[in-house]
Structure formats: C-alpha cells, structure tokens
N, C-alpha and C. Protein backbone atom coordinates (compact mmCIF):
# COMPACT_ATOMS: atom_id res chain seq x y z
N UNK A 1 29.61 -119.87 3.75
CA UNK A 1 30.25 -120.23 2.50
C UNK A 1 30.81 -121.63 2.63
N UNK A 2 30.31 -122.46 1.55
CA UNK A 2 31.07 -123.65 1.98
C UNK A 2 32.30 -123.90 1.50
N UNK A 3 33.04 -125.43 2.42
CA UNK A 3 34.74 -125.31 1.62
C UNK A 3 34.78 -125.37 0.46
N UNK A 4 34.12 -126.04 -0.12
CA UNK A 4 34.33 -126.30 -1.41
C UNK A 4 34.30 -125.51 -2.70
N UNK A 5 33.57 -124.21 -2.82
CA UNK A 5 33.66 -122.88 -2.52
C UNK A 5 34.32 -122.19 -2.37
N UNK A 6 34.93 -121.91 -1.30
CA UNK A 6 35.53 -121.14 -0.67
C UNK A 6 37.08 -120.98 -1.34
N UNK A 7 37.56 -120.22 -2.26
CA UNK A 7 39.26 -120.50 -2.51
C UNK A 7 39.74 -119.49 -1.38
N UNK A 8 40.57 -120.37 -0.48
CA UNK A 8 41.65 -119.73 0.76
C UNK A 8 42.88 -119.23 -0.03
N UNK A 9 43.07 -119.70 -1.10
CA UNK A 9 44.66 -119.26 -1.80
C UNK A 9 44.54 -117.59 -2.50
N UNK A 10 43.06 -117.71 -3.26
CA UNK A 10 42.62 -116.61 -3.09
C UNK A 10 42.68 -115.80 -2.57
N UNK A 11 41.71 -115.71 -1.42
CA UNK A 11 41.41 -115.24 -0.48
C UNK A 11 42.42 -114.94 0.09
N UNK A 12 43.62 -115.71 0.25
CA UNK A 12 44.80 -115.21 0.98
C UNK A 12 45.92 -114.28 0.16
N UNK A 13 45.67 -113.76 -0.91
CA UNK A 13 46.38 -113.17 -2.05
C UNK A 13 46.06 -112.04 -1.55
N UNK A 14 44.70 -112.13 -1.53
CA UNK A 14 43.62 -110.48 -1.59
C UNK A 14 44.14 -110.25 -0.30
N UNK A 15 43.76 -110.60 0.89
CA UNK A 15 44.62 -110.13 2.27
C UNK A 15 45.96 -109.77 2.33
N UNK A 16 47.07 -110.29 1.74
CA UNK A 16 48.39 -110.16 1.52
C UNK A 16 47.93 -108.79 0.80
N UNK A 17 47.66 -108.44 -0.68
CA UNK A 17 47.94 -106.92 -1.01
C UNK A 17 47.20 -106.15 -0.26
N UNK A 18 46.03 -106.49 0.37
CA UNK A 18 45.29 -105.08 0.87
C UNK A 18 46.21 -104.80 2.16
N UNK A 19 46.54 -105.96 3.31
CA UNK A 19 47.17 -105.80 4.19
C UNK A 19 48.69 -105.37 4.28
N UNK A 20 49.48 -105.68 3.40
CA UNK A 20 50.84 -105.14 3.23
C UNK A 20 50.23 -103.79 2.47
N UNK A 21 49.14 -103.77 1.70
CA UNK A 21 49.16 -102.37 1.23
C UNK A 21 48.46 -101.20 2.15
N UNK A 22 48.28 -101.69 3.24
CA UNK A 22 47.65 -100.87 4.39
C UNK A 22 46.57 -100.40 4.33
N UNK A 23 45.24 -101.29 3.29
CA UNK A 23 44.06 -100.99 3.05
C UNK A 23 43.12 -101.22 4.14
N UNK A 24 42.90 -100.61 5.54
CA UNK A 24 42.18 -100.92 6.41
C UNK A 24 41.10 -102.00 6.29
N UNK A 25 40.27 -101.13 5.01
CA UNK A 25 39.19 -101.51 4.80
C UNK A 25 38.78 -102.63 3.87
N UNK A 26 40.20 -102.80 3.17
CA UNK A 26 39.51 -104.02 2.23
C UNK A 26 40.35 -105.33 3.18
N UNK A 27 41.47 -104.94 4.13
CA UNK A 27 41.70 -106.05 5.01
C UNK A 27 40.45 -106.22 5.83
N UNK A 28 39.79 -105.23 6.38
CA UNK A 28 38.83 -105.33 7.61
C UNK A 28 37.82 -106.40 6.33
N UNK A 29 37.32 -106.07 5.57
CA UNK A 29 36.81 -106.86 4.78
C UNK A 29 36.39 -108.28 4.25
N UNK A 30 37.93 -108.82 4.38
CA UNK A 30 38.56 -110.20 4.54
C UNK A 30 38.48 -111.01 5.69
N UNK A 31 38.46 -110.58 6.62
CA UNK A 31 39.09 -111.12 8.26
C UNK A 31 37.78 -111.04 8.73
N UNK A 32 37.88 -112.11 9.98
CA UNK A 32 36.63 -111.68 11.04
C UNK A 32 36.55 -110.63 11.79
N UNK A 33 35.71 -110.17 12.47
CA UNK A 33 35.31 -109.30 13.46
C UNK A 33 36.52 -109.11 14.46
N UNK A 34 36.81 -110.34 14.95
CA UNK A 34 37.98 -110.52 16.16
C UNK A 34 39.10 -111.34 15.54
N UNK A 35 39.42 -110.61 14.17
CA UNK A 35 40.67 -111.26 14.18
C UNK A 35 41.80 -110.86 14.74
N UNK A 36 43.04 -112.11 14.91
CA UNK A 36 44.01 -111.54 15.29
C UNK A 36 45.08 -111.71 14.70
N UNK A 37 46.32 -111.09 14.80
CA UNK A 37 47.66 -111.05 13.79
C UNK A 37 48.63 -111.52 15.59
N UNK A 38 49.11 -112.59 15.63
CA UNK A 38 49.81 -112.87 16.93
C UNK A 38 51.73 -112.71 16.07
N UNK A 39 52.09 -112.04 16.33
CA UNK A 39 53.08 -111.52 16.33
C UNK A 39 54.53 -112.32 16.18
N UNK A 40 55.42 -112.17 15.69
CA UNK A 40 56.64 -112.77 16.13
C UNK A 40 57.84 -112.50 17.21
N UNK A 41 56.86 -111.41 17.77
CA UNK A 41 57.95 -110.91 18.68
C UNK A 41 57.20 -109.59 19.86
N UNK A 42 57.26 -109.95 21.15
CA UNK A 42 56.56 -108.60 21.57
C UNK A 42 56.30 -109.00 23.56
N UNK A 43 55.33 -108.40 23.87
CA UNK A 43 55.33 -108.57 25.37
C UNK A 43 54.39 -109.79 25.82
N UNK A 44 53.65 -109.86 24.48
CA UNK A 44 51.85 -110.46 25.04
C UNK A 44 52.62 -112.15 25.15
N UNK A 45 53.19 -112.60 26.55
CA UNK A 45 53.56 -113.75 26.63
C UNK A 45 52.81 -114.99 27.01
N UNK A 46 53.13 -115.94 26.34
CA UNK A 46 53.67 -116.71 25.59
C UNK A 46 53.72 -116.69 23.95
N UNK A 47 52.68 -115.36 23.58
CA UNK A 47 52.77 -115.44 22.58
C UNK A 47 53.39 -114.54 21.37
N UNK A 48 54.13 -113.65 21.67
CA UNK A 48 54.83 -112.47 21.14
C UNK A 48 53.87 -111.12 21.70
N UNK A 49 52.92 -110.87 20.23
CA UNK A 49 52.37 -109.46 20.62
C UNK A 49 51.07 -109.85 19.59
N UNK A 50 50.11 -109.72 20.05
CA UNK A 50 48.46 -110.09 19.71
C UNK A 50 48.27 -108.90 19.32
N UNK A 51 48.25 -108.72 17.90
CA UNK A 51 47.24 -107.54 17.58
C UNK A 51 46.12 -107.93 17.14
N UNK A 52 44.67 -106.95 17.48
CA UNK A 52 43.40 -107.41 17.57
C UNK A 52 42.82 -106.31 16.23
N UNK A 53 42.42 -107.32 15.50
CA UNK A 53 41.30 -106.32 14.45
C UNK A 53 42.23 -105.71 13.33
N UNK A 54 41.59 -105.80 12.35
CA UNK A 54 42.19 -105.19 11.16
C UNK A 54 43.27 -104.22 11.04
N UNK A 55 42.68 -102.98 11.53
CA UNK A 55 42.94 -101.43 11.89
C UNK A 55 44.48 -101.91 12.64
N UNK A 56 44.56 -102.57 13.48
CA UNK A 56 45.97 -102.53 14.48
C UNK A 56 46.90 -103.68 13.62
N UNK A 57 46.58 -104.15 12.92
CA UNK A 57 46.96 -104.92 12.17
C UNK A 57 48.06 -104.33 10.98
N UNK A 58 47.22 -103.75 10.47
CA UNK A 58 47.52 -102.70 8.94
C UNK A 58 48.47 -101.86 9.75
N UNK A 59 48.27 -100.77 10.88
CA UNK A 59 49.43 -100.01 11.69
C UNK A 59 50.64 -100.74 12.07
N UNK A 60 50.59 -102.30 12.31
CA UNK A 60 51.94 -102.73 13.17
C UNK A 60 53.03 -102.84 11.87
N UNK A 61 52.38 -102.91 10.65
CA UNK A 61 52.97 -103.25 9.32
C UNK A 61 54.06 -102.23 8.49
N UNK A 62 52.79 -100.56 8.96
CA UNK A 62 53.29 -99.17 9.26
C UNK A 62 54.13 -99.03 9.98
N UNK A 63 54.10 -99.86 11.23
CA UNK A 63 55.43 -99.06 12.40
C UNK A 63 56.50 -99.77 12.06
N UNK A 64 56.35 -100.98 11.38
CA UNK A 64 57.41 -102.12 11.22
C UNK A 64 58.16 -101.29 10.20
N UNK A 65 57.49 -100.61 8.75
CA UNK A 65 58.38 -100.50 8.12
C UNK A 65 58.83 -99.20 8.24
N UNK A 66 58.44 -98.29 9.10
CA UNK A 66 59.56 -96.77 9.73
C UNK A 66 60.52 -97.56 10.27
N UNK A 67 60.76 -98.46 11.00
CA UNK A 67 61.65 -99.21 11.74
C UNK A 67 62.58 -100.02 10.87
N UNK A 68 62.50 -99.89 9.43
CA UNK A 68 63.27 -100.29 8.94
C UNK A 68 64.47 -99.46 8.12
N UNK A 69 65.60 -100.02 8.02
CA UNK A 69 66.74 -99.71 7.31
C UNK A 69 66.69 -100.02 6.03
N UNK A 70 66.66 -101.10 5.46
CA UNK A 70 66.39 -101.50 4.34
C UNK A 70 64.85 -102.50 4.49
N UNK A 71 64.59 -102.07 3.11
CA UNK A 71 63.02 -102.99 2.97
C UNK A 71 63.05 -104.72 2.93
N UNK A 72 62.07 -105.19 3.71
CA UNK A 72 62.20 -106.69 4.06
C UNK A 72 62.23 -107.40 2.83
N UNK A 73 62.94 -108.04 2.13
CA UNK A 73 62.98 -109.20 1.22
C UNK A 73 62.23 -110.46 1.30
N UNK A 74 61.33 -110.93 0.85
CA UNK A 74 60.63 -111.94 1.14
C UNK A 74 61.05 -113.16 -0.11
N UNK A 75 61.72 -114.47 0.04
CA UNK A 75 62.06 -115.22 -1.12
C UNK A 75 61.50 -116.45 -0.45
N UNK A 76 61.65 -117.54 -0.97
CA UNK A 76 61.77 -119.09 -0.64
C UNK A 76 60.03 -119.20 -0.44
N UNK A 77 59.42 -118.59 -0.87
CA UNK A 77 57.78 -118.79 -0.25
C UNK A 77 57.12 -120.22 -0.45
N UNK A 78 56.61 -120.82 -0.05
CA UNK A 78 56.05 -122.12 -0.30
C UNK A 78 54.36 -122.04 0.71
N UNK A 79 52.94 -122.45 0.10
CA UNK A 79 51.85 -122.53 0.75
C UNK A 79 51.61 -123.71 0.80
N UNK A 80 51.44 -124.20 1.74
CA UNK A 80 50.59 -125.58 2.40
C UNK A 80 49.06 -125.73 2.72
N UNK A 81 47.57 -125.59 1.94
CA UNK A 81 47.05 -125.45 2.76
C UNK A 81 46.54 -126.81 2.99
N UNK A 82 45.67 -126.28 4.10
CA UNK A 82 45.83 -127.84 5.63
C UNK A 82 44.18 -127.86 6.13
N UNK A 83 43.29 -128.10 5.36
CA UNK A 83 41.74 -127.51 6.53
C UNK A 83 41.35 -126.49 6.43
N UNK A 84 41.08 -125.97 7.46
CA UNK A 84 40.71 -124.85 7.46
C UNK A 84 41.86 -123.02 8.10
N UNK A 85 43.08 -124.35 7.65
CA UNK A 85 44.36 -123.13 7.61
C UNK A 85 45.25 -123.36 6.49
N UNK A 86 45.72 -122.12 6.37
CA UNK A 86 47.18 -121.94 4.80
C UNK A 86 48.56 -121.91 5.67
N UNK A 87 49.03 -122.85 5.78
CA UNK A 87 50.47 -122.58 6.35
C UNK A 87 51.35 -122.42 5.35
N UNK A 88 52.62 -120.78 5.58
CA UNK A 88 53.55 -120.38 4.59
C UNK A 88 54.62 -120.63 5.05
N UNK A 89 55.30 -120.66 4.41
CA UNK A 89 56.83 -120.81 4.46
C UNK A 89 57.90 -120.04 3.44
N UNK A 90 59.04 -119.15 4.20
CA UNK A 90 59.11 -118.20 3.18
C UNK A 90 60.82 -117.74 4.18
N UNK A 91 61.53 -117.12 3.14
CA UNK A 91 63.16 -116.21 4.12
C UNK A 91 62.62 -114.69 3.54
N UNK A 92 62.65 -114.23 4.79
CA UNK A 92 62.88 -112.59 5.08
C UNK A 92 64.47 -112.02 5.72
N UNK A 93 64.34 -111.26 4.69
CA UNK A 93 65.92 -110.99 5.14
C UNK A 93 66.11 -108.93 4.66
N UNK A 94 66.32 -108.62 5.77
CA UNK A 94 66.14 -106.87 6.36
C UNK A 94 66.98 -106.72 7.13
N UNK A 95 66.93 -104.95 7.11
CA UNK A 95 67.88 -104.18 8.54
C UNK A 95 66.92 -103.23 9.23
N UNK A 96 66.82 -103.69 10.22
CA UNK A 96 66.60 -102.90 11.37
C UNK A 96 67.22 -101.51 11.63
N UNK A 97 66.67 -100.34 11.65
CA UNK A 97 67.26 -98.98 12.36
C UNK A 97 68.35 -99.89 13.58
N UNK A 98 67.51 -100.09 14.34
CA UNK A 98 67.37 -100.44 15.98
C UNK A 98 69.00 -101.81 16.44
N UNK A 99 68.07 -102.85 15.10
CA UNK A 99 69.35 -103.87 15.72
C UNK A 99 69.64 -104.67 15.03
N UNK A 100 69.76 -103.69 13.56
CA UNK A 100 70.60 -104.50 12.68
C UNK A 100 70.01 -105.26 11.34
N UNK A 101 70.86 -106.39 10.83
CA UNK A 101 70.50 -106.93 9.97
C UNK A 101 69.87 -107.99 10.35
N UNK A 102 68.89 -108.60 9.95
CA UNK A 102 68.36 -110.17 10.08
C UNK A 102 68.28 -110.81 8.95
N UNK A 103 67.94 -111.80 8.95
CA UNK A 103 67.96 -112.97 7.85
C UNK A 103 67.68 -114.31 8.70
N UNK A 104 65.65 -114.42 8.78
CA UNK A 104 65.25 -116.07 9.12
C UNK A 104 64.31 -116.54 7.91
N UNK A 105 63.99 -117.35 8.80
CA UNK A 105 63.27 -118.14 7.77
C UNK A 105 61.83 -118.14 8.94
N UNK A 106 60.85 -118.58 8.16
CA UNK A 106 59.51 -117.83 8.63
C UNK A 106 57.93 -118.52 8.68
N UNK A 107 57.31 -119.06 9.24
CA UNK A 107 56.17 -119.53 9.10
C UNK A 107 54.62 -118.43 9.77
N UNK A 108 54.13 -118.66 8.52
CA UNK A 108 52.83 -118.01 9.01
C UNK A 108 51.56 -119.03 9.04
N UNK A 109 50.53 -119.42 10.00
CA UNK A 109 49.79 -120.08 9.84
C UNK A 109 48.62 -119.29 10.23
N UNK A 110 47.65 -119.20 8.89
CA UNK A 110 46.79 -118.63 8.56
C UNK A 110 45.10 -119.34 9.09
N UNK A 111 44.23 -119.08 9.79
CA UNK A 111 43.11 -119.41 10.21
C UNK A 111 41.93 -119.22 9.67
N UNK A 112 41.41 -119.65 9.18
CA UNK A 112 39.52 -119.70 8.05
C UNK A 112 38.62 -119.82 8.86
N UNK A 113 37.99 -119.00 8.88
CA UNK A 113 36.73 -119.54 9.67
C UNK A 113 35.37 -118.21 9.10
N UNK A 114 34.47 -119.70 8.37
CA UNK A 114 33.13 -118.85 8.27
C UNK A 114 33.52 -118.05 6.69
N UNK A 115 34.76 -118.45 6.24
CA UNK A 115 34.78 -117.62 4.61
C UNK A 115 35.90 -116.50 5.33
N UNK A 116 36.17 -116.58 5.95
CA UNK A 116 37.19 -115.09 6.23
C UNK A 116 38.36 -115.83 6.98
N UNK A 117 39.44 -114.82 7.17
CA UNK A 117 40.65 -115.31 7.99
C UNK A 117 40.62 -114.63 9.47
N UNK A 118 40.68 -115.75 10.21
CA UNK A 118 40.21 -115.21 11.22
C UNK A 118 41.61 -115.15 12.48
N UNK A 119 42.71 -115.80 11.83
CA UNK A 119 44.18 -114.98 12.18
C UNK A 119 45.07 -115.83 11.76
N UNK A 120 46.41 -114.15 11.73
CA UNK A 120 47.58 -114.71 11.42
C UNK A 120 48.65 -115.23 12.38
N UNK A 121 49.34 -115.97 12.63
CA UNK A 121 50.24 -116.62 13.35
C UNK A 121 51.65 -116.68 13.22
N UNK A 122 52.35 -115.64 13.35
CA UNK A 122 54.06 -115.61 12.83
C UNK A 122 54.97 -115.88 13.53
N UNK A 123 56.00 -117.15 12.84
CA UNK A 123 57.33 -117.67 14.10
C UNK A 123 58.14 -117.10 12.88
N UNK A 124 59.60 -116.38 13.35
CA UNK A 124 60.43 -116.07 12.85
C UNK A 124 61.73 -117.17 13.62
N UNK A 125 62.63 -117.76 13.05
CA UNK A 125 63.63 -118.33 13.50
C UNK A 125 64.88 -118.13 12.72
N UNK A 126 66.06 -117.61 13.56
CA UNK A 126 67.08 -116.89 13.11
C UNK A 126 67.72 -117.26 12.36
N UNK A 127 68.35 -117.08 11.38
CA UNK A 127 69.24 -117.58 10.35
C UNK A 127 71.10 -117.25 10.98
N UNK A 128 70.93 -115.92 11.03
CA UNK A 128 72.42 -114.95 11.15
C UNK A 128 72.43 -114.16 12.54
N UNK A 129 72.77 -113.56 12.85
CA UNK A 129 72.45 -112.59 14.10
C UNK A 129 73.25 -111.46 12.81
C-alpha cells in the first residue's frame, strides 16, 4: 500500500476501538504478524514489558482494567504524525486496586510498516504519586 494512500490517522482510530474494545480479531487485522505493544512498565528490561501479537495485546488491556479502581481517564490528546509513525500525546489519570491513584502524562509512538501498525511504544511520566 503506498503512503500516499495509506491514512495512518485512520488506521489508527480503527486499532484504538477494536484494541481498547478487545476485538482480537479486528486488532490482529490491523497490525503485523510480529507486532509488538512495548509496555510502560514491566520486567522485559530496558524496555518495560514487550507484548508480542495481537491476542497478548488485547489481554494486557483486560488485566489492566481488573486492576483497576476507577476507569483510566484519557484527556489532553494531541497526534503528531512523523513518517512512517503517529506519535500521541495525551494525561491519563486512574486508581489502581494495588497502588493507588496516578495521574501522568503519556506518549505513545506508533510504527507503520507495509499498511499495518507494526507497534506500540508507551512512556508514562508521573505527574502526582
């Protein structure tokens, strides 16, 4: 598919509802073969926590929100796109069962490759403790 062609803003809409809506299949759909969702937080170091492929993707979204107290707020959103990536910018602000309230501010940088997204990239940086 070529760029010119190709709408990523799109394309990145349709991933956002199928994937927050836990549609395996219409995320698996979107994404490459080996995509990955690299985490904001987790063991896989240096980089938080690498989830691989759609399927583990759509679940970490599931476990995230049993783990929640109150539902994540998403405001301030702003898209940049850059090439062959969409960088976001956005405040999430939630409670944790586990450890509480948070409130950062948030970048996701999104990867294209071949007509599909081929991963997501999340830094969370603290606002409050």
């Amino acid at each position: 598919m070529s760029e010119q062609k190709h709408d990523k803003t799109a394309h990145l809409a349709a991933f956002s509802k199928a994937f927050n809506g836990n549609d395996v299949a219409a995320t698996a759909a979107l994404v490459t073969e080996d995509f990955v969702w690299i985490f904001y937080e987790g063991p896989d170091s240096p980089d938080g926590r690498v989830l691989r492929g759609a399927a583990a993707a759509c679940a970490a979204v599931v476990e995230r929100s049993g783990q929640l107290k109150t539902p994540i707020r998403f405001t301030e959103a702003e898209q940049y796109p850059c090439g062959e990536r969409i960088f976001t910018t956005y405040r999430a602000v939630g409670e944790f069962h586990a450890t509480g309230p948070f409130d950062v501010r948030a970048v996701d940088i999104y990867t294209f490759r071949d007509g599909k997204l081929a991963s997501k990239d999340t830094y969370w940086k603290k606002i409050t403790d």
